[in-house]
C-alpha atoms as a PDB file:
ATOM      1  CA  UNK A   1      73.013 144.602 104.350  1.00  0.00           C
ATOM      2  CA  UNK A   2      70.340 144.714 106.834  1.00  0.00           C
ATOM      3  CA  UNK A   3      68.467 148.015 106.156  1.00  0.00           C
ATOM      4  CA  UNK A   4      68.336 150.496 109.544  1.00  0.00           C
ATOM      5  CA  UNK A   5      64.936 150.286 110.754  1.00  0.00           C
ATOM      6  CA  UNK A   6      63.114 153.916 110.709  1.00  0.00           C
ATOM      7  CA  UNK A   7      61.742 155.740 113.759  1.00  0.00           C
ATOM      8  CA  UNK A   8      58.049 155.357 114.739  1.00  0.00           C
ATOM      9  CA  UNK A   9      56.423 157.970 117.033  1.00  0.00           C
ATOM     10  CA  UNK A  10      53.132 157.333 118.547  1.00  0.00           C
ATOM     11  CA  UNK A  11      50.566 159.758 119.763  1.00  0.00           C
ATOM     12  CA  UNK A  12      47.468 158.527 121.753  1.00  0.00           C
ATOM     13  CA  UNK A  13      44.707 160.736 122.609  1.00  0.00           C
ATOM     14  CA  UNK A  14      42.047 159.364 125.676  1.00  0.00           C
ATOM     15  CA  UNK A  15      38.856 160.732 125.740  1.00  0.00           C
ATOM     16  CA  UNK A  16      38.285 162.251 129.485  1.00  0.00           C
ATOM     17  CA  UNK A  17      35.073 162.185 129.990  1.00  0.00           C
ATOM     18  CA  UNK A  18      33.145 160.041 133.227  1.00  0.00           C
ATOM     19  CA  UNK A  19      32.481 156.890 131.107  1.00  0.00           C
ATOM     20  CA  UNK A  20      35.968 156.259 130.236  1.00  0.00           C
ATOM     21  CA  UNK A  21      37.560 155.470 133.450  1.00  0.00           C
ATOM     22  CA  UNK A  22      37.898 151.949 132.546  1.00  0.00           C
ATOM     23  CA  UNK A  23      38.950 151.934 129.363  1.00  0.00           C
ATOM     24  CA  UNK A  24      41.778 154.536 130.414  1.00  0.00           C
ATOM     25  CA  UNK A  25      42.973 152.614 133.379  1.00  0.00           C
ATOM     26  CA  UNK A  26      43.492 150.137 130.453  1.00  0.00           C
ATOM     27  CA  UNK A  27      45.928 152.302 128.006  1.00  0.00           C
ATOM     28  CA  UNK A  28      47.881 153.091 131.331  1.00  0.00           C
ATOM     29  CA  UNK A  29      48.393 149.330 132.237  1.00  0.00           C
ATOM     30  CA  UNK A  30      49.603 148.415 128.736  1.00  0.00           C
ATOM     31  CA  UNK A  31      51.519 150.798 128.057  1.00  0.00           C
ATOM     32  CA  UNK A  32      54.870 149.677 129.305  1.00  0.00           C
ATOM     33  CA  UNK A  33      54.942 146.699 128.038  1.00  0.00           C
ATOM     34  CA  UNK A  34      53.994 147.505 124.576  1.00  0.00           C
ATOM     35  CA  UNK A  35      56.924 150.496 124.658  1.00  0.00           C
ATOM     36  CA  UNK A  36      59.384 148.135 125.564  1.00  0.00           C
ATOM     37  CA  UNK A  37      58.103 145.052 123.016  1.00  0.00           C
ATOM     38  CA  UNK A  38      58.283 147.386 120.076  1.00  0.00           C
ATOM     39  CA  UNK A  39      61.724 148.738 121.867  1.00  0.00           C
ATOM     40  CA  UNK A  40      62.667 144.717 122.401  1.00  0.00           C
ATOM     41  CA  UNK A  41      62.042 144.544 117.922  1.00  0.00           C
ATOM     42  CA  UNK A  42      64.819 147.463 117.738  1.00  0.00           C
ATOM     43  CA  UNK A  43      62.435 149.914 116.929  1.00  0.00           C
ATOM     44  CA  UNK A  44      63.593 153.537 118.177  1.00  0.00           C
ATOM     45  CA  UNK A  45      60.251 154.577 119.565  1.00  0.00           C
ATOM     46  CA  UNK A  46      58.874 157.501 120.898  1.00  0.00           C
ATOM     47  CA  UNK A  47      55.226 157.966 122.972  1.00  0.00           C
ATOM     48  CA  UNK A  48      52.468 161.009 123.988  1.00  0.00           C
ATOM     49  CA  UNK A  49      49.427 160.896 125.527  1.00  0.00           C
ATOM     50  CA  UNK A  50      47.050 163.538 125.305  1.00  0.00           C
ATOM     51  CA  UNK A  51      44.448 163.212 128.060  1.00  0.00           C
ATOM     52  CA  UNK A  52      43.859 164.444 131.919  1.00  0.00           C
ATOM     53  CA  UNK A  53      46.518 163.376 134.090  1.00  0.00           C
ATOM     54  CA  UNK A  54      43.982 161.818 136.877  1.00  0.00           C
ATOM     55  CA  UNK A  55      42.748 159.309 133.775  1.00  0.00           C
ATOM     56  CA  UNK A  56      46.145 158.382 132.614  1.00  0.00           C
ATOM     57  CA  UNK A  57      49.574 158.224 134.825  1.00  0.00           C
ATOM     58  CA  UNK A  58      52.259 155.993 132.848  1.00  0.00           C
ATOM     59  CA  UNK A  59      54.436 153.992 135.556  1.00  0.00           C
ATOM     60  CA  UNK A  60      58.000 154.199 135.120  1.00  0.00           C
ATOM     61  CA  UNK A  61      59.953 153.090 133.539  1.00  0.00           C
ATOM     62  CA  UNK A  62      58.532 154.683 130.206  1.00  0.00           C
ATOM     63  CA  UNK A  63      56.423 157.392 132.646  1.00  0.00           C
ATOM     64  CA  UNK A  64      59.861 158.942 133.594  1.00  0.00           C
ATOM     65  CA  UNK A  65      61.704 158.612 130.616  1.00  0.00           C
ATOM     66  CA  UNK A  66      61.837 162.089 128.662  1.00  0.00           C
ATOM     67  CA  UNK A  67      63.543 160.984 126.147  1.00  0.00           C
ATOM     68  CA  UNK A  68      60.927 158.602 125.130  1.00  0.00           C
ATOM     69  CA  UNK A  69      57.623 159.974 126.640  1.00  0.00           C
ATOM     70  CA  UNK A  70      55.810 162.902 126.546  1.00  0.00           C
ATOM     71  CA  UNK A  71      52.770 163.504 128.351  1.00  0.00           C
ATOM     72  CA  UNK A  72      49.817 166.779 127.746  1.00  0.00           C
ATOM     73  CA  UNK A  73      47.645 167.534 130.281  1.00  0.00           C
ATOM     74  CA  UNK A  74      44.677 168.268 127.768  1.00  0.00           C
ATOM     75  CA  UNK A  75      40.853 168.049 128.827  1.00  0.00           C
ATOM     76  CA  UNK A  76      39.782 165.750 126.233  1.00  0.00           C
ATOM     77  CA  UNK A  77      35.932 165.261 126.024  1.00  0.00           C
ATOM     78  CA  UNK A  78      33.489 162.885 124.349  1.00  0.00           C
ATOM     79  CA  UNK A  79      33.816 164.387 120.828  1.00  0.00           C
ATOM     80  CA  UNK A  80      36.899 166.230 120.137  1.00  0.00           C
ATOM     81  CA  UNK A  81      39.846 163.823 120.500  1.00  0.00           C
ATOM     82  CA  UNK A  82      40.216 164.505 117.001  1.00  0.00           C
ATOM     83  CA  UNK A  83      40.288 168.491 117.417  1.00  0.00           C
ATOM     84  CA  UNK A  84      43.305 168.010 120.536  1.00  0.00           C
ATOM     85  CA  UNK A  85      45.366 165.951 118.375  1.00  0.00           C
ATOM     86  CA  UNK A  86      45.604 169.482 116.208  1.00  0.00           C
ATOM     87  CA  UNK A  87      44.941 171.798 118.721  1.00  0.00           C
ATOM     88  CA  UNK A  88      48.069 170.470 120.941  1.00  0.00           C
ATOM     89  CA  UNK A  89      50.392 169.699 118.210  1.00  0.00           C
ATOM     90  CA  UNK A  90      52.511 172.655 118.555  1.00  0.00           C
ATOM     91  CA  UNK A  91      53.112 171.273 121.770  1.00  0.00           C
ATOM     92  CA  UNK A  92      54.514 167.742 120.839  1.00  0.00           C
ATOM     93  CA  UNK A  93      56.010 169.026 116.754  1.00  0.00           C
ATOM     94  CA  UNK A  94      59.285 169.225 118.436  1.00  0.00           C
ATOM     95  CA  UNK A  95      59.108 165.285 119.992  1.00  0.00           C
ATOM     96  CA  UNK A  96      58.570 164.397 116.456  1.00  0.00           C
ATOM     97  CA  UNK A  97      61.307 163.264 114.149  1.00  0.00           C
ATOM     98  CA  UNK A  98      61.237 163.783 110.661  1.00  0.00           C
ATOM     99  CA  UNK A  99      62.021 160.852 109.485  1.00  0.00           C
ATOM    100  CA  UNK A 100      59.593 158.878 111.495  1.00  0.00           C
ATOM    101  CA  UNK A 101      56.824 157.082 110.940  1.00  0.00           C
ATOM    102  CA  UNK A 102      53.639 158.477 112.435  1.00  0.00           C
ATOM    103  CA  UNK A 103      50.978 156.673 114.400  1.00  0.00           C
ATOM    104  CA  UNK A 104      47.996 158.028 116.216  1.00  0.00           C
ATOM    105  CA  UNK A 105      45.612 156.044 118.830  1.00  0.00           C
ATOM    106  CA  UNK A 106      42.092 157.330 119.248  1.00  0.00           C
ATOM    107  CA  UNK A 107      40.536 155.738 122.276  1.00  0.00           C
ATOM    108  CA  UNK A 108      36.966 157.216 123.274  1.00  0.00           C
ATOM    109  CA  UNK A 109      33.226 155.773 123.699  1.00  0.00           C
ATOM    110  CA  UNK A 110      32.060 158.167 121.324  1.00  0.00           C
ATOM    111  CA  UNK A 111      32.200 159.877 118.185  1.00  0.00           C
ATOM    112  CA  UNK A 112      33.712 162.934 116.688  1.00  0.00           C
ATOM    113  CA  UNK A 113      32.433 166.575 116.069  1.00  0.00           C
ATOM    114  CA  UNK A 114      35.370 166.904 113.668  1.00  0.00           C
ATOM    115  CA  UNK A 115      34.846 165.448 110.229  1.00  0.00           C
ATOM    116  CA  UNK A 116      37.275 163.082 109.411  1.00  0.00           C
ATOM    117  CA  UNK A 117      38.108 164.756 105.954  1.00  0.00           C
ATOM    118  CA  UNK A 118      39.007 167.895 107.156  1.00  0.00           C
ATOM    119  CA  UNK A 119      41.638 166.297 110.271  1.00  0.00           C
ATOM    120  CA  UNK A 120      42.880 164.440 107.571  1.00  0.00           C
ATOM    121  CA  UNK A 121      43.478 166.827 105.425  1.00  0.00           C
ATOM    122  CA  UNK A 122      44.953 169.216 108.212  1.00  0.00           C
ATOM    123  CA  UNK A 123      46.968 166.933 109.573  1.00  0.00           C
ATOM    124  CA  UNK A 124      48.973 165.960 106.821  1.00  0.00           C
ATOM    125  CA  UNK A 125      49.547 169.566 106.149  1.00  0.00           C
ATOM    126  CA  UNK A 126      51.052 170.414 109.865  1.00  0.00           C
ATOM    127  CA  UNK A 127      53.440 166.803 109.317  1.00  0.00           C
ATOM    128  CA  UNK A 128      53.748 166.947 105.911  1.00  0.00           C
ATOM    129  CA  UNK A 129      54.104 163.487 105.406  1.00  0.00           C
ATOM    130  CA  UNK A 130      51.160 160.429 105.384  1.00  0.00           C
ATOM    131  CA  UNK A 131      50.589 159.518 108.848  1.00  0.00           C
ATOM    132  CA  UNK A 132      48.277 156.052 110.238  1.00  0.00           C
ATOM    133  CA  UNK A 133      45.360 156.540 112.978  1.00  0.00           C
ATOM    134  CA  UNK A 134      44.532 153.646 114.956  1.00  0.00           C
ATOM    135  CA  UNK A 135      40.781 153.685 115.960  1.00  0.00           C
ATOM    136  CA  UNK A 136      39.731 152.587 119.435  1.00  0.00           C
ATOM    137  CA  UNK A 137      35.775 153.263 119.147  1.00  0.00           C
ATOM    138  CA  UNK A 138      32.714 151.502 118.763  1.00  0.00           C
ATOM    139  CA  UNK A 139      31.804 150.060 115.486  1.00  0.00           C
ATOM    140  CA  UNK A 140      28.328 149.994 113.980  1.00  0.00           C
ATOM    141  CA  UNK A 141      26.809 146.687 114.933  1.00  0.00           C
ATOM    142  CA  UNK A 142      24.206 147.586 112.295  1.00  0.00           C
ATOM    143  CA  UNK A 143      26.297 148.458 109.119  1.00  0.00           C
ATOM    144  CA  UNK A 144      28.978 147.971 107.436  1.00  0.00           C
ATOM    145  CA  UNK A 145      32.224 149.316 105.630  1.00  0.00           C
ATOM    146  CA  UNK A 146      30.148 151.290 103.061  1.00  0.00           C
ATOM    147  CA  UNK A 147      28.224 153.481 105.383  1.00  0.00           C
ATOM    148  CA  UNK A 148      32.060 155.000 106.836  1.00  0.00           C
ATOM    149  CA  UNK A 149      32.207 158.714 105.651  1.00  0.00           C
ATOM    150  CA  UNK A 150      34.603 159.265 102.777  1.00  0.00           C
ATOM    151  CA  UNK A 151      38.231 161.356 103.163  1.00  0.00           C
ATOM    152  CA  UNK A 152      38.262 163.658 100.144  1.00  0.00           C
ATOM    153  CA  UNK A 153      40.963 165.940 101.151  1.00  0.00           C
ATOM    154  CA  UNK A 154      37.534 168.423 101.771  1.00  0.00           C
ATOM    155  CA  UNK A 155      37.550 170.871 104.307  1.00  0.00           C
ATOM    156  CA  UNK A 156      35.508 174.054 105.760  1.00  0.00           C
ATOM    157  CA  UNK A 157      37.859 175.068 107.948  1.00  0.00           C
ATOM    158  CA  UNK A 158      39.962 178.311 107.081  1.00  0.00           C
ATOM    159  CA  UNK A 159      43.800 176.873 107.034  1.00  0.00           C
ATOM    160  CA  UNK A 160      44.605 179.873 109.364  1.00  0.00           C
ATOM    161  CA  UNK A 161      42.048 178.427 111.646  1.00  0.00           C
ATOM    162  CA  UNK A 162      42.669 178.742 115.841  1.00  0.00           C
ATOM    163  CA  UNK A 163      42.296 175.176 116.932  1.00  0.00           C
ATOM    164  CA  UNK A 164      42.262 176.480 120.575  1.00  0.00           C
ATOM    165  CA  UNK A 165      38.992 178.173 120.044  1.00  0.00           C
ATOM    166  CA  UNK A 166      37.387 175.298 117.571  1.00  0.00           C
ATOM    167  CA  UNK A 167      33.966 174.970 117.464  1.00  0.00           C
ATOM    168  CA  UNK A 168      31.912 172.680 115.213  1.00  0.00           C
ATOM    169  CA  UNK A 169      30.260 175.830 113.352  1.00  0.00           C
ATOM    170  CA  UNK A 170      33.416 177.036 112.397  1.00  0.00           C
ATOM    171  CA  UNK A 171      34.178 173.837 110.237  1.00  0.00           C
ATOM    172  CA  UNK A 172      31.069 172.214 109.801  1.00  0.00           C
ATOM    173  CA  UNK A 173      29.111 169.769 112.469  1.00  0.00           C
ATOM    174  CA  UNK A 174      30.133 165.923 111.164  1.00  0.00           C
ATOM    175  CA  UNK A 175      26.491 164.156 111.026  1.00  0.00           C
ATOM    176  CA  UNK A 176      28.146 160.557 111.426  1.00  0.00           C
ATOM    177  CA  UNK A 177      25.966 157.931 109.513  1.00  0.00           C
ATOM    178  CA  UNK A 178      23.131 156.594 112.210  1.00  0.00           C
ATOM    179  CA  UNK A 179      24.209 152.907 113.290  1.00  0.00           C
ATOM    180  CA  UNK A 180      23.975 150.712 116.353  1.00  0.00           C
ATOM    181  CA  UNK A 181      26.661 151.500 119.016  1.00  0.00           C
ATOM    182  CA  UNK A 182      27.996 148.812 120.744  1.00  0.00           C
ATOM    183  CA  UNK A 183      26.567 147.805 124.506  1.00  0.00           C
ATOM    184  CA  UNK A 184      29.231 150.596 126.457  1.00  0.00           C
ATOM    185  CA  UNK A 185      29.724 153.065 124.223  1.00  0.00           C
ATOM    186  CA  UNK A 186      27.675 156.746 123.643  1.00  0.00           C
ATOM    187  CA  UNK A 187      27.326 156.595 120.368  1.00  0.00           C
ATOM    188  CA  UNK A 188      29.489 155.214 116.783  1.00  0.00           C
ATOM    189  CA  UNK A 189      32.927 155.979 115.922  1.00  0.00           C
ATOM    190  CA  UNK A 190      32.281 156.182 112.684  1.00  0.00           C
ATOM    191  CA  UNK A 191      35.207 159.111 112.227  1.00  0.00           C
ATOM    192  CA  UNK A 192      37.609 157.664 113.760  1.00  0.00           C
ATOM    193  CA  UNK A 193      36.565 153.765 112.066  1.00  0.00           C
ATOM    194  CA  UNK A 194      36.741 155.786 108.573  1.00  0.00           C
ATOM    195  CA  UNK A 195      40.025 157.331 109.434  1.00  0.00           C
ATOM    196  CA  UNK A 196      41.759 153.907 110.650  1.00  0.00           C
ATOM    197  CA  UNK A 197      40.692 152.544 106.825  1.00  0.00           C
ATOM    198  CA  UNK A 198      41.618 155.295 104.399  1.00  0.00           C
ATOM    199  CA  UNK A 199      45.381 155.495 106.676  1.00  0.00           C
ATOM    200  CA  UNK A 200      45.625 151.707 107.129  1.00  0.00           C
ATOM    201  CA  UNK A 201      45.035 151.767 110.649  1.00  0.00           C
ATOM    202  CA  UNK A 202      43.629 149.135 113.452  1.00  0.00           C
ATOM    203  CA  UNK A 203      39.912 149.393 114.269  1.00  0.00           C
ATOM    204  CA  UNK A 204      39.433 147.784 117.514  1.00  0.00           C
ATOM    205  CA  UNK A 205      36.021 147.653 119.793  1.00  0.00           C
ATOM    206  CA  UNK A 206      35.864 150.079 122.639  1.00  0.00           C
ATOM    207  CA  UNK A 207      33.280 147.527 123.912  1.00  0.00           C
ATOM    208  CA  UNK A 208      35.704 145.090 123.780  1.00  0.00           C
ATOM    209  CA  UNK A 209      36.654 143.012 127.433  1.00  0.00           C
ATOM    210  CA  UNK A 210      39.985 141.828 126.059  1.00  0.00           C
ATOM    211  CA  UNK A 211      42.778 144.595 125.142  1.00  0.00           C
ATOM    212  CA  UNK A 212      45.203 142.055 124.797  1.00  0.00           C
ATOM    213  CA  UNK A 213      44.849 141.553 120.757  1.00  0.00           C
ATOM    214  CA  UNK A 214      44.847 145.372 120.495  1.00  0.00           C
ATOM    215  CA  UNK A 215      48.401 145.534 121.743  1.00  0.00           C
ATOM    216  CA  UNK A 216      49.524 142.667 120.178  1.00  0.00           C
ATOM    217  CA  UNK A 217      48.381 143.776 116.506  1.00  0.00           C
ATOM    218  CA  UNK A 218      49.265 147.519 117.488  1.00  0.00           C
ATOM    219  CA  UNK A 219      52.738 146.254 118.504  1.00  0.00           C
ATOM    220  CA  UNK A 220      52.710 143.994 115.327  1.00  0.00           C
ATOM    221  CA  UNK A 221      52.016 147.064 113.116  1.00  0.00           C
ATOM    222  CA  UNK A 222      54.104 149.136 114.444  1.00  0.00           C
ATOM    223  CA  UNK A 223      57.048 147.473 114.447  1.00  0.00           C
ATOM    224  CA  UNK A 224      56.382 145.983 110.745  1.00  0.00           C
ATOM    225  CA  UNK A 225      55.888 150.473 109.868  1.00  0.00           C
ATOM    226  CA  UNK A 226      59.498 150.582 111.184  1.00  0.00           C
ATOM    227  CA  UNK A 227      60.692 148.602 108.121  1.00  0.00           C
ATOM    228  CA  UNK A 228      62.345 150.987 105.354  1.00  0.00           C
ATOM    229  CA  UNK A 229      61.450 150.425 101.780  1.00  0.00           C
ATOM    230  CA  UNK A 230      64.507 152.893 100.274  1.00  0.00           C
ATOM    231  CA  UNK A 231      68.369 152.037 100.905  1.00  0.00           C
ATOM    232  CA  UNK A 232      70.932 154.479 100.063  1.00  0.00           C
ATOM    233  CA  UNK A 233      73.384 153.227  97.174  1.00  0.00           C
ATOM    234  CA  UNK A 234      76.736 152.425  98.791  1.00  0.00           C
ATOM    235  CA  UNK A 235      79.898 154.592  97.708  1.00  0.00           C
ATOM    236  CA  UNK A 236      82.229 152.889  95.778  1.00  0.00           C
ATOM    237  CA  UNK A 237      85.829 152.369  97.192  1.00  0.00           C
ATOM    238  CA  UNK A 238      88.242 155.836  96.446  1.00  0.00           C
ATOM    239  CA  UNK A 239      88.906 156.274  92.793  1.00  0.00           C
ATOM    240  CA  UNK A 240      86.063 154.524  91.181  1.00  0.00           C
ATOM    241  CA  UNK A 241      82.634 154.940  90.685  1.00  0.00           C
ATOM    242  CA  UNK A 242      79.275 152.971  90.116  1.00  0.00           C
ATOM    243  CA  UNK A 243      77.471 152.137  86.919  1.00  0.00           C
ATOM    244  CA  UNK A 244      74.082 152.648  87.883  1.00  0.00           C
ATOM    245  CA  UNK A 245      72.691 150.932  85.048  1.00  0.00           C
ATOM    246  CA  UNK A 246      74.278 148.048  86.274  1.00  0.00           C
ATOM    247  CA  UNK A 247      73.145 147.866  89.835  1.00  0.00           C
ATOM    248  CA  UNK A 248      71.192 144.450  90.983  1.00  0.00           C
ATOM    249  CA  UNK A 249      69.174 144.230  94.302  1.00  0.00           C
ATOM    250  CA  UNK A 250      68.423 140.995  95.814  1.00  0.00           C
ATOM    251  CA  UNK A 251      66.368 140.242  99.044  1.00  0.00           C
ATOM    252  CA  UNK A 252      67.221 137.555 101.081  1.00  0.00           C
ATOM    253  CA  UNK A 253      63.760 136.418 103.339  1.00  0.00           C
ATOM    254  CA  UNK A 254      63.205 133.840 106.075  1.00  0.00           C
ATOM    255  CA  UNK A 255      63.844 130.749 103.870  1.00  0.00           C
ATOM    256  CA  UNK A 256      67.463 132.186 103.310  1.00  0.00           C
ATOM    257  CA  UNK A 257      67.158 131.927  99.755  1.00  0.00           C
ATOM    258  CA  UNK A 258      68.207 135.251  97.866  1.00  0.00           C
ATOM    259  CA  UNK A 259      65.717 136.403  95.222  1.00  0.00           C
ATOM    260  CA  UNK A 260      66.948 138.654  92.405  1.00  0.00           C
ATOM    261  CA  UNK A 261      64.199 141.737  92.166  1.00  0.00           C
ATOM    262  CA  UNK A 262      63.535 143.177  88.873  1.00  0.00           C
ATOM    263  CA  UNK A 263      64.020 146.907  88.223  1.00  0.00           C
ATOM    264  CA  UNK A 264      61.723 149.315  87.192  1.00  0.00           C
ATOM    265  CA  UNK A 265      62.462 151.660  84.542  1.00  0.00           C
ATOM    266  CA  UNK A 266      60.921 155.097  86.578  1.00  0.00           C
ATOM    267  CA  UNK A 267      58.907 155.293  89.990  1.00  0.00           C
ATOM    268  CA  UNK A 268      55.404 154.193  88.422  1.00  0.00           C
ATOM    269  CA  UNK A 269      56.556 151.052  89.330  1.00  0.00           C
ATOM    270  CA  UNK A 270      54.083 149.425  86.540  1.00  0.00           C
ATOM    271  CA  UNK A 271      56.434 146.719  86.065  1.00  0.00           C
ATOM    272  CA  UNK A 272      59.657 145.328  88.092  1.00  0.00           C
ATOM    273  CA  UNK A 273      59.855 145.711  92.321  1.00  0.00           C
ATOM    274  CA  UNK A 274      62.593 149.075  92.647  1.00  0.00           C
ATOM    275  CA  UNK A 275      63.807 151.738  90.853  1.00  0.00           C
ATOM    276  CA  UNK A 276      66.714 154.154  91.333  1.00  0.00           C
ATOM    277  CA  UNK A 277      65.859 157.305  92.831  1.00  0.00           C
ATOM    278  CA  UNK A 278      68.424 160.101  91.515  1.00  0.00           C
ATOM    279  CA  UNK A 279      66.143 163.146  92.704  1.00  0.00           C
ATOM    280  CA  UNK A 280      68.113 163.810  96.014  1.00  0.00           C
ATOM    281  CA  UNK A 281      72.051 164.236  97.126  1.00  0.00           C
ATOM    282  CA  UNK A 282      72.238 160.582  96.796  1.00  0.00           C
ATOM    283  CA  UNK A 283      71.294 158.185  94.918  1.00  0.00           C
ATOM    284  CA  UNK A 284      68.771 155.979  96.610  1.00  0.00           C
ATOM    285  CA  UNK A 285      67.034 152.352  96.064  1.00  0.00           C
ATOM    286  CA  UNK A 286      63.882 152.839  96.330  1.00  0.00           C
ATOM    287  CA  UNK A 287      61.175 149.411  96.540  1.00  0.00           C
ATOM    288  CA  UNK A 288      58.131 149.297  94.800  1.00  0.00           C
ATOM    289  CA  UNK A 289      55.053 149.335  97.533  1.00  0.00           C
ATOM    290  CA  UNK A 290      54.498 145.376  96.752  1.00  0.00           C
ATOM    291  CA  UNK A 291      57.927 144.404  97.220  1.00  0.00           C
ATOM    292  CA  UNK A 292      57.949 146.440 100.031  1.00  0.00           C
ATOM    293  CA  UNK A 293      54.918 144.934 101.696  1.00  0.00           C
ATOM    294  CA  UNK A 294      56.583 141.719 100.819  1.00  0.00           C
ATOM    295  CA  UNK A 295      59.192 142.593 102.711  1.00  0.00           C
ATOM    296  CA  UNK A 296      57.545 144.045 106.004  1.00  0.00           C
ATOM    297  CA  UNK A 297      55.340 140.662 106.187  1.00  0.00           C
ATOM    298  CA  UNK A 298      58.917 138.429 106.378  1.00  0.00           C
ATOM    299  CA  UNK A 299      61.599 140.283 107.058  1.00  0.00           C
ATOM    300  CA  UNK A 300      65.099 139.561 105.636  1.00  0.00           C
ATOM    301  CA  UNK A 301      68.178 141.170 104.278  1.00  0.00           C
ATOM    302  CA  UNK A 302      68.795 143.740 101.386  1.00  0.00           C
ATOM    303  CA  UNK A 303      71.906 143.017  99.312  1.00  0.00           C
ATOM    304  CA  UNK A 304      72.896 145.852  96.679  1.00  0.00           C
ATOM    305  CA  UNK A 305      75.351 144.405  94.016  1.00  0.00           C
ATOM    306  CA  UNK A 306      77.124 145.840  90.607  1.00  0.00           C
ATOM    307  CA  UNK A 307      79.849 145.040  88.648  1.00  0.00           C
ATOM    308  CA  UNK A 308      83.624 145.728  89.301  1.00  0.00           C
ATOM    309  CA  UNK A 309      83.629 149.678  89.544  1.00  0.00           C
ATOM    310  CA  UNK A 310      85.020 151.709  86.518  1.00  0.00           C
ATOM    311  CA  UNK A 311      88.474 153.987  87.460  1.00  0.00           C
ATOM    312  CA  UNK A 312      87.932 157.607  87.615  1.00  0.00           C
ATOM    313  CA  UNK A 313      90.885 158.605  85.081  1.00  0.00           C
END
């Protein structure tokens, strides 16, 4: 069986202030043709932008698709792109699925008044489920990884707290780590940089004169995010039923030759590549995060096997 690939739903924010003109007119030129390439893979995507409406205007076809596309008018400025993402989600919860996968896209010149731990840690709690945020920013030209402010789950903010009316003393004022911008940009995005490693996210120069990699490895990752890691056990034909100690899962990849994966004996995974995930109204197959990197990197087929099933007397 080929597994259904999952929903993705992506949610860029543009910083609106003067110096981003460019950089906008960018996101808006690309952004058709990286909706319909991850559309082209299969992928049932969905798209907001949170920005001012005279920075970004999508063209149809995606621009007049509701189904698809969402745009907020939202006056996004040099350091709270991070603060609109929360502030406006009651606005865009509903053009959310579920059971998607959830991407963000930062793009500003600057750097955020927000600290990075505390979005984190209050966006998970309005999706409740892991999302990935994409950074668009300026790296340090000076540092390195280390100097990228850690994501502790820590958080001043009151969890009652009126995003609408943020301001950086009500949550603490993010001192980023001091660094050398890149030539364009205000200042590091060293929030949105740490963000894009802790989630698994691109990083990707704001400075940067070619966006064309950015879409490509955006396009890449999202489409590779679509990939499920859990298939539900089939039902067995009327009158029998499975032995689920008996069950076998092979994966077939792009050599075409089928590869028997061991089972694990709980969800620790610490040995074997799946285990059987009884917690739910059905029983599920669930793959071990290597095997399921494995998978996403060369994609293939999913074959569920067991012996002959045993009468229900």
């Amino acid at each position: 069986a080929t597994p259904e690939k999952i929903p993705v739903d992506v949610i860029f924010v543009i910083d609106a202030s003067g110096s981003m003109f460019g950089e906008a007119a960018i996101v808006q030129d690309n952004m058709n043709q990286f909706s319909q390439r991850v559309i082209d893979e299969g992928v049932d995507l969905r798209t907001v932008v949170i920005t001012r409406a005279a920075f970004v205007t999508v063209p149809p076809p995606l621009g007049v698709d509701p189904e698809r596309y969402l745009f907020l008018e939202s006056r996004v400025e040099s350091n709270d792109a991070l603060v609109h993402l929360l502030k406006r989600y009651p606005d865009y919860k509903d053009f959310l699925r579920p059971n998607a996968e959830t991407h963000f896209v930062a793009v500003t010149d600057d750097e955020s008044w927000l600290t990075p731990s505390c979005f984190h840690a209050s966006m998970t709690a309005l999706l409740n489920h892991d999302f990935v945020l994409h950074s668009v920013a300026s790296e340090d030209t000076k540092g390195t990884d280390d100097t990228l402010p850690a994501i502790d789950g820590t958080c001043d903010c009151a969890p009652a707290v009126d995003w609408n009316t943020y301001h950086p003393s009500v949550c603490g004022h993010y001192s980023p780590p001091t660094g050398g911008r890149c030539a364009t940009a205000a200042r590091v995005g060293s929030a949105y940089n740490a963000l894009a490693k802790h989630t698994g996210g691109l990083t990707h120069s704001i400075c940067s004169t070619d966006w064309t990699v950015l879409f490509d490895r955006l396009t890449e990752t999202v489409v590779e995010s679509a990939l499920p890691c859990a298939l539900a056990v089939p039902e067995p034909p009327d009158g029998f039923k499975i032995n689920l100690s008996k069950l076998e899962v092979r994966r077939t990849l792009g050599d075409g030759q089928p590869v028997l994966l061991e089972r694990s004996p709980d969800d620790t995974c610490s040995t074997g590549e799946w285990y059987l995930d009884e917690t739910g109204d059905q029983s599920m197959i669930q793959l071990c995060q290597a095997a399921c990197e494995a998978g996403r990197e060369d994609e293939g087929t999913i074959e569920i096997t067991w012996p002959c099933g045993v009468p229900i007397l």
